[in-house]
C-alpha atoms as a PDB file:
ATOM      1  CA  UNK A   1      84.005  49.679 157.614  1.00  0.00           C
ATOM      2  CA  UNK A   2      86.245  46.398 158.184  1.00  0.00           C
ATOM      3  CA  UNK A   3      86.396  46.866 161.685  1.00  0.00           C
ATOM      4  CA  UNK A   4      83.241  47.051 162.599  1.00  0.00           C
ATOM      5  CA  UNK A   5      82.347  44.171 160.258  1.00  0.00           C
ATOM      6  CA  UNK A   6      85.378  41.834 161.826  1.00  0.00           C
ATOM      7  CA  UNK A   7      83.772  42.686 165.495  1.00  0.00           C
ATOM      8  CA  UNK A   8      80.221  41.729 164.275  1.00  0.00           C
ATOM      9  CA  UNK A   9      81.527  38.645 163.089  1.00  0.00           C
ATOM     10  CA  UNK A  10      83.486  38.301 166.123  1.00  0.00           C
ATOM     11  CA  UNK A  11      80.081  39.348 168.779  1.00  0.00           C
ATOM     12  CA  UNK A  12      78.373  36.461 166.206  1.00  0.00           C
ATOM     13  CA  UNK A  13      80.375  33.844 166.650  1.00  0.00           C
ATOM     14  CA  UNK A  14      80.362  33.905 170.116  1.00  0.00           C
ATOM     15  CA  UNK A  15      76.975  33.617 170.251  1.00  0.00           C
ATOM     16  CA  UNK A  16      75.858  37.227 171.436  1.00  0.00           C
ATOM     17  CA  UNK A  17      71.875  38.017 170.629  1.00  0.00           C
ATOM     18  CA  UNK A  18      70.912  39.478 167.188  1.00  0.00           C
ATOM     19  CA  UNK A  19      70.564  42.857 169.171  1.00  0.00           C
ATOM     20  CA  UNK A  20      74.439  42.873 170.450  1.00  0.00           C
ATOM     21  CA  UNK A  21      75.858  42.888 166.923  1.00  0.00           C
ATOM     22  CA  UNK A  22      74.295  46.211 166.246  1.00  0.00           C
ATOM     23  CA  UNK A  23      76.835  49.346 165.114  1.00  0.00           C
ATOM     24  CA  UNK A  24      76.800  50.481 168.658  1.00  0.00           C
ATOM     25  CA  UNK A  25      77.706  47.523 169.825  1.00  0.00           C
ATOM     26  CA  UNK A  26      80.705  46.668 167.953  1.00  0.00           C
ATOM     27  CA  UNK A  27      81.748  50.253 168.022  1.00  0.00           C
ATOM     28  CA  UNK A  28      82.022  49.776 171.868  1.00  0.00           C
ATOM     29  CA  UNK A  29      83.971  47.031 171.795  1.00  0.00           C
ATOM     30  CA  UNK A  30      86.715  48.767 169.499  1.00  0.00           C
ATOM     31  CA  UNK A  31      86.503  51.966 171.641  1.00  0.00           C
ATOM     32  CA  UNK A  32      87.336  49.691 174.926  1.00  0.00           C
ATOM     33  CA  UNK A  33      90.460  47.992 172.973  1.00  0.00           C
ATOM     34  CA  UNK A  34      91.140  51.086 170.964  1.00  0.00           C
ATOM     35  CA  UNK A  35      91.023  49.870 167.642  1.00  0.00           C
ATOM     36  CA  UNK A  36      91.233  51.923 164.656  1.00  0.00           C
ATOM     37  CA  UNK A  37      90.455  51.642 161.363  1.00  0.00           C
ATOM     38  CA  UNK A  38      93.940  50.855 160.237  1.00  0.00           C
ATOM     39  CA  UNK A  39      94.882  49.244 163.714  1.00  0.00           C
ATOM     40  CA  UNK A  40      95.829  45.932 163.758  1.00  0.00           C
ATOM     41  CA  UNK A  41      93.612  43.574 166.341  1.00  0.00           C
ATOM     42  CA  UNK A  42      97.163  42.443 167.972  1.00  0.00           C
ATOM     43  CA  UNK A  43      97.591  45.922 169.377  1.00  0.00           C
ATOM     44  CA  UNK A  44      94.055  45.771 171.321  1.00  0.00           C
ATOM     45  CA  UNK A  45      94.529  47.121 174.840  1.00  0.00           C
ATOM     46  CA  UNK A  46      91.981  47.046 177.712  1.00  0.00           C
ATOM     47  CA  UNK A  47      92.543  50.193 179.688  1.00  0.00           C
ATOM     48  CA  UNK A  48      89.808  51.767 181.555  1.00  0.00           C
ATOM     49  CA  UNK A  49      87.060  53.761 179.935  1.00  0.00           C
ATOM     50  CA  UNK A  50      83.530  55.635 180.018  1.00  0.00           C
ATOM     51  CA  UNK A  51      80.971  55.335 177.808  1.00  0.00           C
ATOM     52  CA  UNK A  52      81.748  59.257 177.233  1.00  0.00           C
ATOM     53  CA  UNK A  53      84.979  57.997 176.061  1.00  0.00           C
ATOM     54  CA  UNK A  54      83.490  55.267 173.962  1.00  0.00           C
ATOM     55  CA  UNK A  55      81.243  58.217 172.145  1.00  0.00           C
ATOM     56  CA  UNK A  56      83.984  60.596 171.574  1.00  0.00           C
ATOM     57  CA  UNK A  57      86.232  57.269 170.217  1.00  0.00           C
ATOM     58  CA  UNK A  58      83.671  56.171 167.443  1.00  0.00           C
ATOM     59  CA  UNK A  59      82.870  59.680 166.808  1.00  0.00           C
ATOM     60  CA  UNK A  60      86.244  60.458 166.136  1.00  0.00           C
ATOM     61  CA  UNK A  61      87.947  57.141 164.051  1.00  0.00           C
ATOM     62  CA  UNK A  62      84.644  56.321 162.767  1.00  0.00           C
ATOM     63  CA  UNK A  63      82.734  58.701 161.582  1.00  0.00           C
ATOM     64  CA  UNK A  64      79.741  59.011 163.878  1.00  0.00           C
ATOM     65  CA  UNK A  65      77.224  61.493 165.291  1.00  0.00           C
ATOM     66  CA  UNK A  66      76.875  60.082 168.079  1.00  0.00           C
ATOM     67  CA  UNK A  67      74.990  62.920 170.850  1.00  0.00           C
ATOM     68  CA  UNK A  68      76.457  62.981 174.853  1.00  0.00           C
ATOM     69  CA  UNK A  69      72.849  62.047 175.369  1.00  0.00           C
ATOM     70  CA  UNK A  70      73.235  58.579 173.693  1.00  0.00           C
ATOM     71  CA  UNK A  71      75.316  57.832 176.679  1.00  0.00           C
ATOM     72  CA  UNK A  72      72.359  55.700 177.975  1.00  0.00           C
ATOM     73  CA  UNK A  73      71.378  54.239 174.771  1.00  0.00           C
ATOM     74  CA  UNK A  74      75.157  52.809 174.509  1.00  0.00           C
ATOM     75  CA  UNK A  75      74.972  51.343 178.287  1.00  0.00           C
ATOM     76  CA  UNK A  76      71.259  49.643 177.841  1.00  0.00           C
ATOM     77  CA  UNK A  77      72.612  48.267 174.530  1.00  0.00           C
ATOM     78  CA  UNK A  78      75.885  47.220 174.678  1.00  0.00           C
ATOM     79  CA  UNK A  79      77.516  47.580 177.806  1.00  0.00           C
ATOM     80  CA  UNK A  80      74.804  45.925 180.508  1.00  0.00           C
ATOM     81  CA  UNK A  81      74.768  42.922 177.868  1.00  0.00           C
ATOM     82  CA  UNK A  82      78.637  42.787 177.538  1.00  0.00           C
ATOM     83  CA  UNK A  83      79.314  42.827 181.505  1.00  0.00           C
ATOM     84  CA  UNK A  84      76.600  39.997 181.977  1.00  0.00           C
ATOM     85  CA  UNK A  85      78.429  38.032 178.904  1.00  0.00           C
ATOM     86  CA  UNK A  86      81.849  38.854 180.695  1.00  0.00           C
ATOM     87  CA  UNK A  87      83.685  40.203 177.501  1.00  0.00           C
ATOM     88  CA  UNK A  88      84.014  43.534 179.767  1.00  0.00           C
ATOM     89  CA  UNK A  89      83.826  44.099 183.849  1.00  0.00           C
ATOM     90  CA  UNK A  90      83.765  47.117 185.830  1.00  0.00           C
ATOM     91  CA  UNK A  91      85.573  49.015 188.427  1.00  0.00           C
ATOM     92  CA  UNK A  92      82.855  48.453 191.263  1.00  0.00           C
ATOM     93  CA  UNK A  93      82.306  52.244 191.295  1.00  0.00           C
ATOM     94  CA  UNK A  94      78.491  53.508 191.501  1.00  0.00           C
ATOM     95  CA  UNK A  95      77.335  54.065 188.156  1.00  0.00           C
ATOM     96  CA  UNK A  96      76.287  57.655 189.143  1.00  0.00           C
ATOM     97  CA  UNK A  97      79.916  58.277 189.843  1.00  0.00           C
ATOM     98  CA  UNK A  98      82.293  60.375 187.669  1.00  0.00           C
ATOM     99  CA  UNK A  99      84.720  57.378 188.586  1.00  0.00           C
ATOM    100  CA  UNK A 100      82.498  54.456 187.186  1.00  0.00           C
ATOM    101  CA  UNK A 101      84.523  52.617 184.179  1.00  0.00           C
ATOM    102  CA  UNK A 102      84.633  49.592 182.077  1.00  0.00           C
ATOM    103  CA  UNK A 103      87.032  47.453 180.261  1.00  0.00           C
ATOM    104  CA  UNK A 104      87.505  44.217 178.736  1.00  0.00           C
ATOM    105  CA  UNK A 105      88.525  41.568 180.391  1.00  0.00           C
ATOM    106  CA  UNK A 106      91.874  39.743 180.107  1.00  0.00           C
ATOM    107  CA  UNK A 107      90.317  36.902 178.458  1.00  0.00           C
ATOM    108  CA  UNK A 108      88.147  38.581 175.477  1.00  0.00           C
ATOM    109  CA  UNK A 109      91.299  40.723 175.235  1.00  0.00           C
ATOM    110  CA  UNK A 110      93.123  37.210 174.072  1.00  0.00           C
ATOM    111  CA  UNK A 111      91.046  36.403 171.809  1.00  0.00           C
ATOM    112  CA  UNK A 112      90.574  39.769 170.421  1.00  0.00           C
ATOM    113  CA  UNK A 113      94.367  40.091 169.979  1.00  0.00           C
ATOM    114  CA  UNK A 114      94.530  36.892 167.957  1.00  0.00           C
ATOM    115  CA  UNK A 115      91.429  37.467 165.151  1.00  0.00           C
ATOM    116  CA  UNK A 116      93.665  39.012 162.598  1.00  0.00           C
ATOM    117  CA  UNK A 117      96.203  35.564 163.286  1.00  0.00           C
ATOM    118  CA  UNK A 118      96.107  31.743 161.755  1.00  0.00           C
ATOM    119  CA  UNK A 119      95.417  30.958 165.375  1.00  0.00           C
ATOM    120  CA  UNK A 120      92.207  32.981 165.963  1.00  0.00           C
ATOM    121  CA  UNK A 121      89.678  30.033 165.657  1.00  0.00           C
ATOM    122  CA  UNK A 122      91.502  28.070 167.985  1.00  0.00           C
ATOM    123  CA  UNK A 123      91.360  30.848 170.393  1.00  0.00           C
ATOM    124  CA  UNK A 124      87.567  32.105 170.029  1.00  0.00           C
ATOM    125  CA  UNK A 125      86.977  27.990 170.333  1.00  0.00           C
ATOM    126  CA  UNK A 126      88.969  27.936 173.954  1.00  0.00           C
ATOM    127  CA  UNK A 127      87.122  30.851 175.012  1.00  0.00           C
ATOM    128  CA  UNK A 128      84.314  29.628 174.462  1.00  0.00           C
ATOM    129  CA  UNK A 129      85.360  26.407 176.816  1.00  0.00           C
ATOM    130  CA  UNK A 130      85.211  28.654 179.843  1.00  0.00           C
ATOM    131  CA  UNK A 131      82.657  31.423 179.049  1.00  0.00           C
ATOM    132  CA  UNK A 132      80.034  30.148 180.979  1.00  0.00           C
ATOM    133  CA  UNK A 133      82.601  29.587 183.927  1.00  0.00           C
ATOM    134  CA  UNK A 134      83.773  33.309 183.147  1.00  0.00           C
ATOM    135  CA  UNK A 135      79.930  34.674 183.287  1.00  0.00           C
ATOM    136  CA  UNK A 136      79.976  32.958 186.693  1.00  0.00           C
ATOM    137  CA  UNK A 137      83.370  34.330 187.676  1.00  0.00           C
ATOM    138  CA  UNK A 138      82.630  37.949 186.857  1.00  0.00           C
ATOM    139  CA  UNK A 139      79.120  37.738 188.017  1.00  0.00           C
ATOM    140  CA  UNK A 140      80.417  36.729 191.537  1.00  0.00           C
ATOM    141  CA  UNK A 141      82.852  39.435 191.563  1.00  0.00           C
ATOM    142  CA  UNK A 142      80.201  41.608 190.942  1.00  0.00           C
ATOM    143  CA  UNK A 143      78.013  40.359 194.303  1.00  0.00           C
ATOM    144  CA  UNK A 144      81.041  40.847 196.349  1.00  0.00           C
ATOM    145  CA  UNK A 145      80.564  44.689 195.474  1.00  0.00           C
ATOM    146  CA  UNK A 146      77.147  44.616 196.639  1.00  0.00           C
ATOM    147  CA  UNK A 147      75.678  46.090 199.981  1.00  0.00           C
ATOM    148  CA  UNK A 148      73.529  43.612 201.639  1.00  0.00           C
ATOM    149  CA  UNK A 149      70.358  45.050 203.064  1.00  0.00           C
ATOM    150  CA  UNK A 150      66.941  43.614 205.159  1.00  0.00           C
ATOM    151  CA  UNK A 151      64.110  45.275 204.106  1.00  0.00           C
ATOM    152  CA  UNK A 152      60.657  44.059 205.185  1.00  0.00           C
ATOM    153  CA  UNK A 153      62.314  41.073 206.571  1.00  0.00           C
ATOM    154  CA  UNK A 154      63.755  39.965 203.353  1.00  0.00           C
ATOM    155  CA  UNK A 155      66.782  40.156 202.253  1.00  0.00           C
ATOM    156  CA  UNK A 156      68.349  42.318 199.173  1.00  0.00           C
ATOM    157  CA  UNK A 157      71.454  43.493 198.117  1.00  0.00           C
ATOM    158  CA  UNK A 158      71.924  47.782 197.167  1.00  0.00           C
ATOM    159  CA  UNK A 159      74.720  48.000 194.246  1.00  0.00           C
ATOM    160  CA  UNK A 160      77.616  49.950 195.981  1.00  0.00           C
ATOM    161  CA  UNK A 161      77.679  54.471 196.428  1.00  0.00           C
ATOM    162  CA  UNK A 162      76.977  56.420 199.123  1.00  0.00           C
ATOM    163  CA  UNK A 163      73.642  57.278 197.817  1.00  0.00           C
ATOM    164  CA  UNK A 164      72.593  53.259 198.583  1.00  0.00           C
ATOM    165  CA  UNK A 165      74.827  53.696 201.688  1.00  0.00           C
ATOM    166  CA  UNK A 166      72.621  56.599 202.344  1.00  0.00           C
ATOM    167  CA  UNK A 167      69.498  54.253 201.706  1.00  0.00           C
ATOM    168  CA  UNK A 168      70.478  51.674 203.452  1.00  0.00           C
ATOM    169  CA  UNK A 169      71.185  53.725 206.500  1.00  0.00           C
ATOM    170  CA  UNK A 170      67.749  54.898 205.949  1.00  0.00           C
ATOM    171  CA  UNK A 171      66.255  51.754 206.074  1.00  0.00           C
ATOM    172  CA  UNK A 172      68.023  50.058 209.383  1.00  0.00           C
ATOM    173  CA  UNK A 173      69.146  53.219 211.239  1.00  0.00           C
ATOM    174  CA  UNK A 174      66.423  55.961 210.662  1.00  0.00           C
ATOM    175  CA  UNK A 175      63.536  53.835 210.440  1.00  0.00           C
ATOM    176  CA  UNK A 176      63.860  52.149 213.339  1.00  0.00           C
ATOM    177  CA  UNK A 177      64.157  54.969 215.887  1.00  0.00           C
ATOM    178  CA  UNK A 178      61.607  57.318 214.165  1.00  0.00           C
ATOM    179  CA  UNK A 179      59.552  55.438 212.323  1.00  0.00           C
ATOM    180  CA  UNK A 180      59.135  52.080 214.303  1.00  0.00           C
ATOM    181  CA  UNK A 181      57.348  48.935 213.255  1.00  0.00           C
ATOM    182  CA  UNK A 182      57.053  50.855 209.346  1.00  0.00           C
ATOM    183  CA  UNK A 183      57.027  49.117 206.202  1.00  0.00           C
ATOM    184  CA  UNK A 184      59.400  50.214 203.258  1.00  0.00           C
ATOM    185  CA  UNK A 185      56.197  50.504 200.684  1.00  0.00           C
ATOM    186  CA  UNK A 186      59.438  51.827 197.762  1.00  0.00           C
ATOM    187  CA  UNK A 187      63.061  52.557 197.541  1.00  0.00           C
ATOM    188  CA  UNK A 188      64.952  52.373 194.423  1.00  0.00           C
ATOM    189  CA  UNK A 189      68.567  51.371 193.534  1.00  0.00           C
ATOM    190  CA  UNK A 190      71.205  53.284 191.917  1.00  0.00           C
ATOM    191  CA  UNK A 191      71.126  50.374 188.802  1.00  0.00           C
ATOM    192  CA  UNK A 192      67.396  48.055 189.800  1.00  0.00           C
ATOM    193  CA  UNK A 193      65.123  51.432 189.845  1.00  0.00           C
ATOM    194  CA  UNK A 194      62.357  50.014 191.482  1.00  0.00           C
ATOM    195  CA  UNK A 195      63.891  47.721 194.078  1.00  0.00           C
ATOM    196  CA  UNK A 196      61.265  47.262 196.828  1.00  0.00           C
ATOM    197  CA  UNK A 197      57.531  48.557 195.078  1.00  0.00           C
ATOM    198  CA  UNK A 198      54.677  47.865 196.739  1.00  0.00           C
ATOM    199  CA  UNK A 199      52.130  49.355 193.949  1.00  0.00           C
ATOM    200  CA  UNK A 200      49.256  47.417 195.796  1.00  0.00           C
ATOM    201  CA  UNK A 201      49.660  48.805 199.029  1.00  0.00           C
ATOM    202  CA  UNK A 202      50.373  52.599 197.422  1.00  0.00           C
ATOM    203  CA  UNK A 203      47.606  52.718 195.335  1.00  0.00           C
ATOM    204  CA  UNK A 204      45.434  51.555 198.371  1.00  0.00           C
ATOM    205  CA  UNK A 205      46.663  54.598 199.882  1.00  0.00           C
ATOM    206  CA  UNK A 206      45.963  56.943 197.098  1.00  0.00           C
ATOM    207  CA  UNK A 207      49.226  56.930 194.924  1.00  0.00           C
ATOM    208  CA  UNK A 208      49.249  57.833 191.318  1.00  0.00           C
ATOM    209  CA  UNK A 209      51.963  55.197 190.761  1.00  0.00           C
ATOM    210  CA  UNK A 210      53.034  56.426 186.961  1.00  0.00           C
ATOM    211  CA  UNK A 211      54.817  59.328 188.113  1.00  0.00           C
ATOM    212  CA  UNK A 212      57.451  57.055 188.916  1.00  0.00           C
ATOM    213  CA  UNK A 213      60.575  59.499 188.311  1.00  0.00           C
ATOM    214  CA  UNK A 214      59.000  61.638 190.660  1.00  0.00           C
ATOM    215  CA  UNK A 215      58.738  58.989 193.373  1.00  0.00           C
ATOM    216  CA  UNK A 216      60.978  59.948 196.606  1.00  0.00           C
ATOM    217  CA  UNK A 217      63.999  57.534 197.589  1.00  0.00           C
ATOM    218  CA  UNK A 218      62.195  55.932 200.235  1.00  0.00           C
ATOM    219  CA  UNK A 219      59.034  55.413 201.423  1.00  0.00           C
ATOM    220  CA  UNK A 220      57.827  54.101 204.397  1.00  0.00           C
ATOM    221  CA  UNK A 221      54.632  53.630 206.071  1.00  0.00           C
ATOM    222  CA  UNK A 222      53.501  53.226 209.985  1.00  0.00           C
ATOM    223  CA  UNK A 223      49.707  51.287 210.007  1.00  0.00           C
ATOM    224  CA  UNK A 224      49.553  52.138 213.824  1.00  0.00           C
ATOM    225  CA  UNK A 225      49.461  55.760 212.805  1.00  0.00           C
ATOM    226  CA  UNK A 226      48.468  56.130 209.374  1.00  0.00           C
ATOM    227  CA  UNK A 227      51.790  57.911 208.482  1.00  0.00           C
ATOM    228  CA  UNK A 228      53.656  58.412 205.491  1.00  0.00           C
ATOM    229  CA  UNK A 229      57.467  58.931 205.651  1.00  0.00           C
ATOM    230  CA  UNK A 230      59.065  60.542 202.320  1.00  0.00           C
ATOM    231  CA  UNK A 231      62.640  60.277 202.424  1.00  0.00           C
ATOM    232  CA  UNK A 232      64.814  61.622 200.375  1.00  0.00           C
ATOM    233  CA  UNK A 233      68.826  60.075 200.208  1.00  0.00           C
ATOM    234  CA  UNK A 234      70.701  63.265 199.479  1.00  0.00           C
ATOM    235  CA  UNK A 235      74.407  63.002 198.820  1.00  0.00           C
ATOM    236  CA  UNK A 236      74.639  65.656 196.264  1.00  0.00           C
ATOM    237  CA  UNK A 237      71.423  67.189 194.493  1.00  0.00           C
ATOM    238  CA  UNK A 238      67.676  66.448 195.384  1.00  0.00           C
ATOM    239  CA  UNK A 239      67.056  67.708 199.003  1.00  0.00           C
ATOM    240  CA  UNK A 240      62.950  68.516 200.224  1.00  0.00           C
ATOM    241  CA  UNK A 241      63.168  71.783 198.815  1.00  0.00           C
ATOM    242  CA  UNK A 242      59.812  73.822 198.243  1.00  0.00           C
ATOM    243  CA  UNK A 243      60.009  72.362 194.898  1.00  0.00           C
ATOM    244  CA  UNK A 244      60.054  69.396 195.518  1.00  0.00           C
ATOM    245  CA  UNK A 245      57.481  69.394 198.050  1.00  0.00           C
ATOM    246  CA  UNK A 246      54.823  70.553 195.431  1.00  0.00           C
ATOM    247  CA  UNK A 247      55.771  67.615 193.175  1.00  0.00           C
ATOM    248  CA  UNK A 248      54.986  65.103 196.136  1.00  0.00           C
ATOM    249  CA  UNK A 249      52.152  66.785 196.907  1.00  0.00           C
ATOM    250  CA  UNK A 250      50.463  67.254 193.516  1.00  0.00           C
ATOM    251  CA  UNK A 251      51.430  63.264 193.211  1.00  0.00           C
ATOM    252  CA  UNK A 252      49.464  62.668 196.181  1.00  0.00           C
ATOM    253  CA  UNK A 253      46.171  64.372 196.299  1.00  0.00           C
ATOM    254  CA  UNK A 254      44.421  61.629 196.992  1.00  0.00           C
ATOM    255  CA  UNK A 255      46.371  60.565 199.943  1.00  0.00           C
ATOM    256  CA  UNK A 256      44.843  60.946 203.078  1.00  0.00           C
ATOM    257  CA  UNK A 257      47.464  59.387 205.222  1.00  0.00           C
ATOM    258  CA  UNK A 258      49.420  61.994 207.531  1.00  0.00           C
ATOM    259  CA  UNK A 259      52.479  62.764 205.414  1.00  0.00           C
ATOM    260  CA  UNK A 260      56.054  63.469 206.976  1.00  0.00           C
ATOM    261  CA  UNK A 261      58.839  64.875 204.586  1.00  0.00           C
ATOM    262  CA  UNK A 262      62.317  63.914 205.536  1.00  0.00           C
ATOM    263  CA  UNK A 263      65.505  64.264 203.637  1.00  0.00           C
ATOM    264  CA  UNK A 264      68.484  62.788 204.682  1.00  0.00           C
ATOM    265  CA  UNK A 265      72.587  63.500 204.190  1.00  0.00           C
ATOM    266  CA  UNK A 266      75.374  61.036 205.203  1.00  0.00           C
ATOM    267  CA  UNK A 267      77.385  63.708 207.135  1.00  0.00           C
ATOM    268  CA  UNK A 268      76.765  67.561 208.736  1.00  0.00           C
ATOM    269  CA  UNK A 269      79.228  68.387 206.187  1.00  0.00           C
ATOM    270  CA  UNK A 270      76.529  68.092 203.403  1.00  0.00           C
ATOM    271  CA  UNK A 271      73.694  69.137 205.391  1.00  0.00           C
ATOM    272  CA  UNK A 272      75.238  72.381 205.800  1.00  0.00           C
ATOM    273  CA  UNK A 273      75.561  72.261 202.032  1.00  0.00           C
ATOM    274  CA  UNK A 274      71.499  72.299 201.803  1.00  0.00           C
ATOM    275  CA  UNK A 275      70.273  74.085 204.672  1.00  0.00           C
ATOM    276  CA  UNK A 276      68.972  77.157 203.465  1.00  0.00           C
ATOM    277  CA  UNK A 277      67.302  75.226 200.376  1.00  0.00           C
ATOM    278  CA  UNK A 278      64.941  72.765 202.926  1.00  0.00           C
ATOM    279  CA  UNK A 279      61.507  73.685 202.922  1.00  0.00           C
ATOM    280  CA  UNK A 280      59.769  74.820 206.193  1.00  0.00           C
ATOM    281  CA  UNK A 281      57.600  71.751 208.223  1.00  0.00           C
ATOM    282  CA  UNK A 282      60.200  69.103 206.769  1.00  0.00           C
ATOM    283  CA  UNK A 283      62.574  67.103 208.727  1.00  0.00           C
ATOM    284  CA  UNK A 284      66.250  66.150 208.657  1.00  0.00           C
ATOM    285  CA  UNK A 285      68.150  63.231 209.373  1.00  0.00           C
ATOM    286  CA  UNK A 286      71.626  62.506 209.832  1.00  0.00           C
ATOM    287  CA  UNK A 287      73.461  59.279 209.455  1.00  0.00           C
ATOM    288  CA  UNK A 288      76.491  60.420 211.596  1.00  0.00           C
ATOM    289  CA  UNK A 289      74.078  61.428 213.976  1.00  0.00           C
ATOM    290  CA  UNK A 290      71.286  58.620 213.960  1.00  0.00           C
ATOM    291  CA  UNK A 291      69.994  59.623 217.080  1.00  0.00           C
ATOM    292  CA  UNK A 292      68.805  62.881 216.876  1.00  0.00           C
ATOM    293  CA  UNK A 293      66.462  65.071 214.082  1.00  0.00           C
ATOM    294  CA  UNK A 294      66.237  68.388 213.311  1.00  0.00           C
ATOM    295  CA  UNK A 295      62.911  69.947 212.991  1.00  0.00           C
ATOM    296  CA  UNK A 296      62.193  72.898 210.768  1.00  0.00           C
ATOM    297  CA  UNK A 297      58.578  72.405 212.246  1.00  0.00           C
ATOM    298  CA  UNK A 298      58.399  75.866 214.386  1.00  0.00           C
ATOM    299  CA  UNK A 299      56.286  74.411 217.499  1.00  0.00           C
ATOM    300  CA  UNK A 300      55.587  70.906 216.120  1.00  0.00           C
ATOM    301  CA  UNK A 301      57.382  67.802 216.647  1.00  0.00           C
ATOM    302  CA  UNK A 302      57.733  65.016 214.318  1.00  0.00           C
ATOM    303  CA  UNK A 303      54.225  64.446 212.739  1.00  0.00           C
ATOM    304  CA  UNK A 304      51.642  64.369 209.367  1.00  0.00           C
ATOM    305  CA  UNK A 305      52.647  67.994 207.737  1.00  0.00           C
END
């Protein structure tokens, strides 16, 4: 279709890789200005949208088949690579949140609006004067949404949702008081996955590291005592729930270290939510509450399960 030719030849002149001017891509980038067939490129708008949005668009005006479950496929392809080229920026939202949108920014919109004009060269050729000054701009405005957080002594940065805010509560509230002097051997991040991985140190301990969607939020590890901690971040699914127990467990058979499960919850309010789902000889932790546990241990304290 014309369109989606005009945006190819649009994404190539820019200068985006051979792998952004692919049918997914381009068909993004007319979803987010809702472009048409028929439409002219003057009328381009940037409102906010999701990538659900973006599917239902180009299956819609375009002809496509696109599944719900090539929501991912459109976000590794086109979207990650846009927002790091700054033709699009986000709203700052987590990307697990039913809130999280994109659009393009003011300044692709421009030039978008002028590529069916006598002036559209001109324009692509002043974008292109400031991209790399808008890839810095939008990449900065990105940090500021970040969380900073110390881990091991270093320092890293959690992209922004409560389920990081859980983490990172985790990480310099929890451990601390109950698991003193403990090093984070993983945690993840709602967008890096594997954040903080120590594979040498887990598979020293017994880990079978390639079960790595079955890896809990956190883990932590106390020398002193030979203890594992598995925490779980729990803001709205995932709790340690008989269930989930077994898959930690079956992951690590050949871990001899005492092992402590521990799931975690920003508020009472969402503990309450899970109680009756937590497994027995598990513990809980509280954020509003960072002083105090509850036990589901019967006559034990806090120790190896």
């Amino acid at each position: 279709m014309p369109k989606i030719e005009e945006t190819r030849a649009f994404l190539i002149r820019i200068g985006m890789p051979k792998a952004q001017q692919s049918d997914i891509c381009c068909l993004s980038l007319l979803a987010m200005a809702g472009i048409k067939p028929e439409m002219a490129w003057k009328d381009a708008t940037n409102d906010w949208i999701r990538i659900h949005d973006i599917i239902a668009f180009s299956n819609e005006y375009y002809n496509t088949t696109y599944a719900e479950n090539s929501r991912e496929t459109f976000r590794k392809q086109a979207m990650h690579h846009f927002r790091n080229a700054a033709l699009i920026e986000d709203n700052g939202k987590a990307t697990n949140s039913p809130n999280y949108r994109y659009r393009i920014t003011d300044e692709t919109l421009n030039v978008l609006r002028a590529l069916d004009g006598k002036f559209s060269e001109k324009q692509i050729e002043k974008f292109l004067m400031i991209h790399t000054r808008l890839i810095e701009h939008y990449a900065s405005k990105k940090k500021m949404t970040m969380m900073p957080v110390k881990i091991n002594g270093k320092d890293f940065s959690f992209s922004t949702g409560k389920h990081n805010e859980l983490q990172k509560a985790i990480i310099e509230q929890f451990a601390p008081r109950f698991a003193p002097n403990a090093e984070c051997l993983y945690v993840g991040d709602t967008i890096q996955k594997d954040l903080v991985k120590n594979e040498e140190k887990l598979k020293q301990l017994g880990f079978e590291i390639t079960l790595h969607d079955k890896m809990p939020d956190v883990v932590l590890y106390c020398e002193d005592k030979d203890w594992i901690y598995f925490v779980e971040s729990v803001t709205s699914v995932g709790p340690m729930d008989p269930k989930r127990i077994l898959e930690i467990t079956e992951m690590t058979n050949n871990v001899n270290s005492g092992k402590i499960f521990v799931t975690a919850f920003l508020d009472f309010g969402t503990y309450k939510k899970f109680a009756e789902s937590l497994a027995w000889e598990t513990e809980v932790w509280i954020a509003d509450m960072p002083d105090h546990m509850i036990h589901l241990n019967g006559n034990k304290f806090l120790g190896p399960r």
